[in-house]
Protein backbone atom coordinates (compact mmCIF):
# COMPACT_ATOMS: atom_id res chain seq x y z
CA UNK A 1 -33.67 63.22 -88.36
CA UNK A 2 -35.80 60.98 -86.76
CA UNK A 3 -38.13 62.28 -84.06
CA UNK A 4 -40.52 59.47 -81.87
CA UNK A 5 -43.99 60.02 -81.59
CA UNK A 6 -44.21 62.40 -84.42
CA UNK A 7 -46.81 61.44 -87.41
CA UNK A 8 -44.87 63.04 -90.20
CA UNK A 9 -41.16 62.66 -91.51
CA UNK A 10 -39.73 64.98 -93.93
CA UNK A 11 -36.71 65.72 -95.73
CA UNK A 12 -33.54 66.84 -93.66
CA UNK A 13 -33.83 70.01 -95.02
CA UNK A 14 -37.27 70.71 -94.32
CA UNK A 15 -36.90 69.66 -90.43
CA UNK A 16 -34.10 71.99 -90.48
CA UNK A 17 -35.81 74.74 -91.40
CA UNK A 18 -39.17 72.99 -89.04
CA UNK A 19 -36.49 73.30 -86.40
CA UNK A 20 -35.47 77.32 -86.91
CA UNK A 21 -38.81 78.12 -87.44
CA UNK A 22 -39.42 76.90 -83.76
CA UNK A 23 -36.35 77.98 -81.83
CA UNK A 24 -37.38 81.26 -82.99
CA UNK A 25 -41.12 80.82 -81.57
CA UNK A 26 -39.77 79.94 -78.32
CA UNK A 27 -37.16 82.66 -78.06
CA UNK A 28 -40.01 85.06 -79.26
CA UNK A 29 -42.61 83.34 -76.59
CA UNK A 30 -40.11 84.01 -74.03
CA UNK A 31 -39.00 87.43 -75.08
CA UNK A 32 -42.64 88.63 -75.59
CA UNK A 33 -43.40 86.94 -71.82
CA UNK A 34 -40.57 88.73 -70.44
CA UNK A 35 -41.60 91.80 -71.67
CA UNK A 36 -45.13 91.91 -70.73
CA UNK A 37 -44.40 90.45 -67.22
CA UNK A 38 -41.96 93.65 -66.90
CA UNK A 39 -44.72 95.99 -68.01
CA UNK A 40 -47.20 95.12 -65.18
CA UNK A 41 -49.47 92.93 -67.67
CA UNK A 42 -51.32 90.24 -65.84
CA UNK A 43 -50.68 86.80 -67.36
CA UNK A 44 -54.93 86.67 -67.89
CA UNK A 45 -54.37 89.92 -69.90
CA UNK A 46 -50.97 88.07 -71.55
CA UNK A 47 -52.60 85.99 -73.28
CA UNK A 48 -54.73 88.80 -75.40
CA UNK A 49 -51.46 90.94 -75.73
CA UNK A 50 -48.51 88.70 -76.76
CA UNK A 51 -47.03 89.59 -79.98
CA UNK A 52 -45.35 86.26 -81.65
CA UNK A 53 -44.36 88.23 -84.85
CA UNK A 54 -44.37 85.48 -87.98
CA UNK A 55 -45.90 82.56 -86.09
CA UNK A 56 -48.88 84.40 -84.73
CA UNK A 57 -51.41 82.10 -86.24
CA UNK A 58 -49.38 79.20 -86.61
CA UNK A 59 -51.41 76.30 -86.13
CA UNK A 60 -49.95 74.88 -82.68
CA UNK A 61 -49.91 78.13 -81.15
CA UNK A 62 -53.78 78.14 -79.26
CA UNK A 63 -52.24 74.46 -78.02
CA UNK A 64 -48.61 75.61 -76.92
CA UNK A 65 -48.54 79.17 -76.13
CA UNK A 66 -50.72 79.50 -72.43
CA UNK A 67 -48.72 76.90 -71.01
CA UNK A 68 -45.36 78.50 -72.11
CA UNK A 69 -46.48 81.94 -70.94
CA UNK A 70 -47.35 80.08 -68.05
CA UNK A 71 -43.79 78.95 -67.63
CA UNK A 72 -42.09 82.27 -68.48
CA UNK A 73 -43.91 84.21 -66.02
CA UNK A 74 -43.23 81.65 -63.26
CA UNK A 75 -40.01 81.96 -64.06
CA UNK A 76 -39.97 85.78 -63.88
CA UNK A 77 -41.90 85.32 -60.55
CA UNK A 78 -38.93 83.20 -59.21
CA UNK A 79 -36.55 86.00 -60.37
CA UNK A 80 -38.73 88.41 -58.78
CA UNK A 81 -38.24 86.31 -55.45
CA UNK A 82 -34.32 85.82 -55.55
């Protein structure tokens, strides 16, 4: 697997499991967003309150999560609206 722009490259099976370790961060980001947007939590408070189960202090996570709790509550917003 090759992936541009990256610094590292590792063996197939450790991407793989690089891979599932993400798709379950997002789908937990987005769960976790969805859920705290539906509880009345302002995205400030969010921030404090999100819950990302085995990748809590993964290393990317002060870098990546804000802006995707951005995103998932603008797209509960737009929900909101339709």
């Amino acid at each position: 697997m090759y992936v541009p722009n990256h610094g590292f490259v590792d063996s197939p099976e450790i991407l793989r499991e690089q891979l599932a370790s993400f798709r379950r961060a997002l789908e937990n980001l987005v769960s976790e967003g969805r859920r705290l947007y539906a509880a009345g939590v302002p995205l400030q408070m969010a921030y404090r309150n999100i819950n990302l189960g085995e990748l809590q202090y993964w290393y990317r996570v002060a870098n990546n999560m804000p802006d995707g709790l951005r995103n998932v509550h603008a797209e509960e917003e737009e929900r909101k609206g339709k």
